[in-house]
C-alpha atoms as a PDB file:
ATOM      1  CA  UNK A   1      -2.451 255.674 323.771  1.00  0.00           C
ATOM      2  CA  UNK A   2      -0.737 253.468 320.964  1.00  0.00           C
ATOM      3  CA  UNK A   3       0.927 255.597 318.294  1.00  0.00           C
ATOM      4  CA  UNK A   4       0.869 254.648 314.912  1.00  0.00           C
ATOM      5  CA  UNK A   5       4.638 254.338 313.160  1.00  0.00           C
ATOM      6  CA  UNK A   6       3.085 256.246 310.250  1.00  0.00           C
ATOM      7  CA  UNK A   7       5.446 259.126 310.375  1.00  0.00           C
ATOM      8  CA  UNK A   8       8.640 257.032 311.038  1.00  0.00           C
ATOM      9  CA  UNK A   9       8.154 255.166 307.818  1.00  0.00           C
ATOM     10  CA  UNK A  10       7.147 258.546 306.488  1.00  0.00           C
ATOM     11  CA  UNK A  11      11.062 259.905 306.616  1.00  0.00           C
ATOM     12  CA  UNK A  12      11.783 256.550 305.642  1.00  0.00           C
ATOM     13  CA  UNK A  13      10.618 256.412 302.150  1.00  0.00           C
ATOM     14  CA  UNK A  14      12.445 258.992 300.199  1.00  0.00           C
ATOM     15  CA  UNK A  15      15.992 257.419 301.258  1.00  0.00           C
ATOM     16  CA  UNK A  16      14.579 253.821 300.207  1.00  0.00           C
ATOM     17  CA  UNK A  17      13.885 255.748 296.913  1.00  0.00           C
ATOM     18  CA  UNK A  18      16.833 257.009 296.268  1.00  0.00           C
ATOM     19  CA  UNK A  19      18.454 253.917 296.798  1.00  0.00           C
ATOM     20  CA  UNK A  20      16.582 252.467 294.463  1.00  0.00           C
ATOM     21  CA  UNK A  21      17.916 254.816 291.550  1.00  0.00           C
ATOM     22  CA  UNK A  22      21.296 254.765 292.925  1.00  0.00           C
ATOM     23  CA  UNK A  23      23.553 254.164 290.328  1.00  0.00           C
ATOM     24  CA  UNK A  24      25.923 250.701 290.780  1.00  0.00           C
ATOM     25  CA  UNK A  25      28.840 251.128 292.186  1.00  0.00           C
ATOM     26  CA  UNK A  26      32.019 250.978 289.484  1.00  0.00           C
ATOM     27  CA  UNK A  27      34.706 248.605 290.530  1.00  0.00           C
ATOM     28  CA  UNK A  28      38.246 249.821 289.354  1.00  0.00           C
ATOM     29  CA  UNK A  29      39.865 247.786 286.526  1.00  0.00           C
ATOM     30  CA  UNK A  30      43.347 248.304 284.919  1.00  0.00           C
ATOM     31  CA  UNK A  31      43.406 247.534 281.452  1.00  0.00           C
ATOM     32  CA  UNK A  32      47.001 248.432 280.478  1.00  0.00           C
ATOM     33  CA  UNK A  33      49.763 249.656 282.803  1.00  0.00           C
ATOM     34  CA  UNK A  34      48.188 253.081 282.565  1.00  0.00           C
ATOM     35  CA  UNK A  35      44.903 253.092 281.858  1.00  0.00           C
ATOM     36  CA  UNK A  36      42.549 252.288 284.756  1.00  0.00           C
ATOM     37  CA  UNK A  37      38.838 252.576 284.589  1.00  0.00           C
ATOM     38  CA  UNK A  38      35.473 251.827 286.487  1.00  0.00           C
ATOM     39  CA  UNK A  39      32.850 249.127 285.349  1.00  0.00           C
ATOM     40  CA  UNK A  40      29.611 248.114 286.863  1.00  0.00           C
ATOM     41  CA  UNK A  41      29.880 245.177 289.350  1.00  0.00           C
ATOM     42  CA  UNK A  42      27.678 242.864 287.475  1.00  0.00           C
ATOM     43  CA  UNK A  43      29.330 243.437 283.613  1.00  0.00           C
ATOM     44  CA  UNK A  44      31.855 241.272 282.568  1.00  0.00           C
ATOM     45  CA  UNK A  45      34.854 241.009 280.653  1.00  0.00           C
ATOM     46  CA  UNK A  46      34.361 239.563 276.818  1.00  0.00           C
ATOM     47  CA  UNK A  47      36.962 236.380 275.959  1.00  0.00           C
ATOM     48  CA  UNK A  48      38.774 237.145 273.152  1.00  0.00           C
ATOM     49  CA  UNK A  49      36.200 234.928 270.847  1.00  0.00           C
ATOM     50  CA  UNK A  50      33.490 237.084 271.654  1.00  0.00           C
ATOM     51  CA  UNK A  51      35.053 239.929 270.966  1.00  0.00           C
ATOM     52  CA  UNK A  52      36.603 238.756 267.887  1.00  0.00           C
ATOM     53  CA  UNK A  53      32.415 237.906 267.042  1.00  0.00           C
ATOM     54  CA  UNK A  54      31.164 240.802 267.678  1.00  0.00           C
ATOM     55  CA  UNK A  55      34.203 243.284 267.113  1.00  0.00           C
ATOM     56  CA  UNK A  56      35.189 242.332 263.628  1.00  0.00           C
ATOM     57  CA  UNK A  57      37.953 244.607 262.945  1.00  0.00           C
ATOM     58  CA  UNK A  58      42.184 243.938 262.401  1.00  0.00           C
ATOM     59  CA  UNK A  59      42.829 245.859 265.438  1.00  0.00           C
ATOM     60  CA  UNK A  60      40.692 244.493 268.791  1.00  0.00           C
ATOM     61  CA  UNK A  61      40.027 246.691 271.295  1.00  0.00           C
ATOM     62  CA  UNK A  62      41.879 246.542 274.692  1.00  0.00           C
ATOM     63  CA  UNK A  63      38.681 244.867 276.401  1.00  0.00           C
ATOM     64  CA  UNK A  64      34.891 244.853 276.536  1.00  0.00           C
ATOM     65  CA  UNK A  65      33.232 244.561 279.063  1.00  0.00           C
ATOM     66  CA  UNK A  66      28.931 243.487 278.582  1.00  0.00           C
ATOM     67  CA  UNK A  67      25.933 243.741 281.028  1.00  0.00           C
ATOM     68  CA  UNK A  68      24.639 240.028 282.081  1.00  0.00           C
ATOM     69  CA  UNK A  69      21.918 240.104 279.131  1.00  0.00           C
ATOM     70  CA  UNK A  70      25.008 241.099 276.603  1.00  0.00           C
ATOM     71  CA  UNK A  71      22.616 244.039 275.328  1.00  0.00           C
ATOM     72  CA  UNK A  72      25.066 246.970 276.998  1.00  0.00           C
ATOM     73  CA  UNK A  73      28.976 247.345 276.220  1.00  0.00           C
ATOM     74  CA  UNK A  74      31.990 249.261 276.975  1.00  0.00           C
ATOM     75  CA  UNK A  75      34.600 249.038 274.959  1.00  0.00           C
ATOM     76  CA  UNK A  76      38.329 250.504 274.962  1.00  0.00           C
ATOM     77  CA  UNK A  77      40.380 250.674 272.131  1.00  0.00           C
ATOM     78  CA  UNK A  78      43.699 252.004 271.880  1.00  0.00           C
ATOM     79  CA  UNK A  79      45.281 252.945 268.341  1.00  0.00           C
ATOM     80  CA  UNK A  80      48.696 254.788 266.714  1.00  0.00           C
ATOM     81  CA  UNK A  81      47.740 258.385 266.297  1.00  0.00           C
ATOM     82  CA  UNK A  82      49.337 261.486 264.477  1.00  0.00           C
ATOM     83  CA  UNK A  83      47.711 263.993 266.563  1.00  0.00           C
ATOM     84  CA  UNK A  84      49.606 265.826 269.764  1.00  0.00           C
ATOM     85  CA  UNK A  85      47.034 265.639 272.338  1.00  0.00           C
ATOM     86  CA  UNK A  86      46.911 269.593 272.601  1.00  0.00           C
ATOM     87  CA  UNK A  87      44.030 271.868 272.492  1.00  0.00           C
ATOM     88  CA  UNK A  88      44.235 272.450 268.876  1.00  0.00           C
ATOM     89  CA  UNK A  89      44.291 268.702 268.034  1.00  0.00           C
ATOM     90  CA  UNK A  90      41.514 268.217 270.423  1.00  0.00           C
ATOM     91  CA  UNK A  91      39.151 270.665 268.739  1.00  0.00           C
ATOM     92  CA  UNK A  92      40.507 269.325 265.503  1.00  0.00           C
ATOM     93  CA  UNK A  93      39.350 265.992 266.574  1.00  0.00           C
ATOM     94  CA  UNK A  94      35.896 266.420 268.057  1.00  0.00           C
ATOM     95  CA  UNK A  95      35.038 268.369 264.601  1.00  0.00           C
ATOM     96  CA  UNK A  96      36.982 265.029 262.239  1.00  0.00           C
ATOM     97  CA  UNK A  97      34.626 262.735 264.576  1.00  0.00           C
ATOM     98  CA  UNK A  98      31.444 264.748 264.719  1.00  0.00           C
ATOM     99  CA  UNK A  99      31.258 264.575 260.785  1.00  0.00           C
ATOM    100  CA  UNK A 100      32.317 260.774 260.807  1.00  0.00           C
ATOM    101  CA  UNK A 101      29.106 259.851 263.199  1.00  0.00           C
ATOM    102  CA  UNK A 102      27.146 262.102 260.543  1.00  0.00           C
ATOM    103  CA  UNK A 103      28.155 260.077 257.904  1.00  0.00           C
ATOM    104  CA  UNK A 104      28.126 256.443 259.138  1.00  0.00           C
ATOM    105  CA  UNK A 105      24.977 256.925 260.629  1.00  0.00           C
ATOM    106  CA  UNK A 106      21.341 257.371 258.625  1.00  0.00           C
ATOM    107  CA  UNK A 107      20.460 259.848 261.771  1.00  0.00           C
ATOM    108  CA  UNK A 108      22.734 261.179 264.820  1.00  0.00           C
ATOM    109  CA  UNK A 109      20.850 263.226 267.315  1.00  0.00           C
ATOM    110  CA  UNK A 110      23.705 264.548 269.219  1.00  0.00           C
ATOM    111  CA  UNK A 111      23.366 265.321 273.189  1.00  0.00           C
ATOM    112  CA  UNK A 112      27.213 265.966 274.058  1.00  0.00           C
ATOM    113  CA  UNK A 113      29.674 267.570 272.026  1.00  0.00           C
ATOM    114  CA  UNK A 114      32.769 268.838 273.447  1.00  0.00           C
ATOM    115  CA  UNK A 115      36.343 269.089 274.720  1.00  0.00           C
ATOM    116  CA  UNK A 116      35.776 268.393 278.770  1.00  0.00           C
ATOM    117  CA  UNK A 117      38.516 268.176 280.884  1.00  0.00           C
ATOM    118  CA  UNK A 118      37.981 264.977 283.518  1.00  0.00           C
ATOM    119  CA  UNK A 119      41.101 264.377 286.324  1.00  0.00           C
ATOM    120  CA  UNK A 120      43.321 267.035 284.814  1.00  0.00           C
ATOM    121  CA  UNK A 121      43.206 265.778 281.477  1.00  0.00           C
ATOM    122  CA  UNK A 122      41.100 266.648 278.037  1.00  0.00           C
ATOM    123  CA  UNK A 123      39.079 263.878 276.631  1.00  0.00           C
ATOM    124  CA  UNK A 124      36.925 264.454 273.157  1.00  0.00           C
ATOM    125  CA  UNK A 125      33.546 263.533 274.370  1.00  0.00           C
ATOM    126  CA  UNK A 126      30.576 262.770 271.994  1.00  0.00           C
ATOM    127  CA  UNK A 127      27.143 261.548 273.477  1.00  0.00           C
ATOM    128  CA  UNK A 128      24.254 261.107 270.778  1.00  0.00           C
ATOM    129  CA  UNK A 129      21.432 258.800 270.164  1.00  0.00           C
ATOM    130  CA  UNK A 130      22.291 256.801 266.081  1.00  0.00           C
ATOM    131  CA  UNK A 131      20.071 255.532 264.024  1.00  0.00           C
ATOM    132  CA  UNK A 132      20.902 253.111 261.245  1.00  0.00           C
ATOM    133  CA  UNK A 133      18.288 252.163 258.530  1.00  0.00           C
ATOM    134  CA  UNK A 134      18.155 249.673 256.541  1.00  0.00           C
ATOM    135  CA  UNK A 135      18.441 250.863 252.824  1.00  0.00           C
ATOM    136  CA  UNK A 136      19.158 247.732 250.909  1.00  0.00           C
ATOM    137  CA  UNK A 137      17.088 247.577 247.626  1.00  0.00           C
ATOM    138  CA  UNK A 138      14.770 244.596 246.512  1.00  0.00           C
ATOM    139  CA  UNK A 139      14.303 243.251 250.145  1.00  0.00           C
ATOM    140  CA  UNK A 140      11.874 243.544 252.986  1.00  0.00           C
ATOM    141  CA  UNK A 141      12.813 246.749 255.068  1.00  0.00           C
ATOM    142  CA  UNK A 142      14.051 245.858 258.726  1.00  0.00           C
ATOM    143  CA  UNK A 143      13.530 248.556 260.960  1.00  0.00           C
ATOM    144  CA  UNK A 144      15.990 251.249 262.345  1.00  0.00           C
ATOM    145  CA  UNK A 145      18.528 250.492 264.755  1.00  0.00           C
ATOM    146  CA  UNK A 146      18.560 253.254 267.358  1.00  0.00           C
ATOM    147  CA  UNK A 147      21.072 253.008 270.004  1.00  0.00           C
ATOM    148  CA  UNK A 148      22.527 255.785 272.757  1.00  0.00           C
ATOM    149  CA  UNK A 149      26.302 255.733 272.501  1.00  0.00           C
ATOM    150  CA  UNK A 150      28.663 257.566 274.731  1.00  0.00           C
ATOM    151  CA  UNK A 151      32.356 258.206 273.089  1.00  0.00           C
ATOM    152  CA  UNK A 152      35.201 259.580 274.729  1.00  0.00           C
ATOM    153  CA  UNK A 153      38.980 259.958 273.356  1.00  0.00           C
ATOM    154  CA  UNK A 154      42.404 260.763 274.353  1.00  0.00           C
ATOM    155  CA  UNK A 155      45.445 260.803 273.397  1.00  0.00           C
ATOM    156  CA  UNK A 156      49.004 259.473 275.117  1.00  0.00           C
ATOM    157  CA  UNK A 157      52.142 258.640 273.769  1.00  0.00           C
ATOM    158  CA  UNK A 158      51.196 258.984 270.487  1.00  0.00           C
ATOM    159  CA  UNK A 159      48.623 256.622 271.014  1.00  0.00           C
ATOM    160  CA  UNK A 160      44.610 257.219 270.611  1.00  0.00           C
ATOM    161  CA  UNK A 161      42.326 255.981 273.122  1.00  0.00           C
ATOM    162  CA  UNK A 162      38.842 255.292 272.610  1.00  0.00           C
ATOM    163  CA  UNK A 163      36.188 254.390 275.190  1.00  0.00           C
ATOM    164  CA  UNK A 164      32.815 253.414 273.881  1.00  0.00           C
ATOM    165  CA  UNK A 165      29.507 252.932 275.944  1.00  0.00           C
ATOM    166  CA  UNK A 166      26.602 251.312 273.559  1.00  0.00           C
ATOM    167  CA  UNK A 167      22.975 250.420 274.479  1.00  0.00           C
ATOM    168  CA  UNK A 168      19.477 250.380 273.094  1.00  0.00           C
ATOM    169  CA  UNK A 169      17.890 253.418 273.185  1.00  0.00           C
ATOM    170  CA  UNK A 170      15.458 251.848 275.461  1.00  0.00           C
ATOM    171  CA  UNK A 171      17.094 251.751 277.902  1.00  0.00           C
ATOM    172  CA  UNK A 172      18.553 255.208 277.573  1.00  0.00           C
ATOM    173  CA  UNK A 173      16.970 256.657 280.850  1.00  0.00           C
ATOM    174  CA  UNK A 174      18.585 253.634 283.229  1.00  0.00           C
ATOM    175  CA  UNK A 175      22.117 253.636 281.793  1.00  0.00           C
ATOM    176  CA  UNK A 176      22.558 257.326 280.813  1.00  0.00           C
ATOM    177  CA  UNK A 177      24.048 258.207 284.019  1.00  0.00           C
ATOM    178  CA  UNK A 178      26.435 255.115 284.389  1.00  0.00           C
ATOM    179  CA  UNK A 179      27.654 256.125 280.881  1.00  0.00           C
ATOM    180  CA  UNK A 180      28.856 259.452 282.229  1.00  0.00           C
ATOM    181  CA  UNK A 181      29.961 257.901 285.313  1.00  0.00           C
ATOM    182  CA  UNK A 182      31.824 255.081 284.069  1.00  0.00           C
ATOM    183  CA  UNK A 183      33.471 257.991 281.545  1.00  0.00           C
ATOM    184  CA  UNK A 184      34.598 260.095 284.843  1.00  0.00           C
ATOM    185  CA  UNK A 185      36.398 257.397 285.660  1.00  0.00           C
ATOM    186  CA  UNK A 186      39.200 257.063 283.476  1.00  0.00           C
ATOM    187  CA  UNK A 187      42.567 257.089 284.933  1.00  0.00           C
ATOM    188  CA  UNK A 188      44.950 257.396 281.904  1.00  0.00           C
ATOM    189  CA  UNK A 189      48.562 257.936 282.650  1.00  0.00           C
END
């Protein structure tokens, strides 16, 4: 009698599924002598025109690096700072940039909130979900701008470090988890 490979296909599904929701694997990138940290495969580095485009600011960040359809970035910025880089100064810091969000934003639902500790060193980490309304008078009203934003800091050698993950809220669900994984891996020396 002829068996029917029903059951081998069976065990075979789940571990297609979880494939399938597998997060991509980060490849390493240095960005300054000591700061290393992992990217998705398929995003790429900005050229400095793009950045400068969409980036205005007199201090550029280190690099940025976009998904292929430019709607996803991760940016690292590096900046003098005043602050120590103790425990204190961390605490000090996630309070200074939890009010900032609060205030540049119309709405900040915040996930993430804390002083986390990632490869023996403390990182300020914000995660929260901005909205930005329009409020000019006299004009038609576009509507809000929501966006899920992952922010981490540190500081070295009197120098700040910011790393920024930024995409539509949309697509929250799907890059969520590289966020925090792409976060996990920063190597700063």
């Amino acid at each position: 009698m002829k068996t029917f490979p029903f059951p081998r296909l069976l065990w075979l599904l789940p571990l297609l599924l979880l494939a399938a929701f597998a997060p991509p694997k980060l490849k390493k990138v240095q960005v300054a002598k000591n700061l290393t940290v992992g990217v998705p495969a398929d995003f790429q580095p900005l050229p400095d025109d793009a950045i400068a485009a969409k980036y205005p600011a007199a201090r550029k960040p280190l690099a940025v690096y976009s998904n292929p359809a430019g709607r996803i970035d991760y940016s690292i910025a590096m900046r003098p700072s005043t602050f120590g880089g103790g425990s204190q100064d961390y605490a000090v810091l996630l309070k200074i940039y939890e009010s900032k969000l609060k205030s540049t934003y119309s709405k900040v639902d915040i996930i993430t909130h804390e002083v986390k500790t990632i490869g023996k060193r403390e990182f300020v980490v914000l995660e929260f979900v901005s909205t930005l309304g329009d409020n000019r008078r006299g004009r038609e009203m576009m509507a809000p701008l929501k966006r899920y934003e992952l922010m981490q800091y540190a500081i070295e050698g009197g120098q700040q470090y910011v790393f920024h993950f930024i995409s539509p809220v949309e697509e929250q669900a799907q890059y969520q988890p590289i966020a925090r994984e792409i976060m996990q891996s920063v190597e700063l020396k």
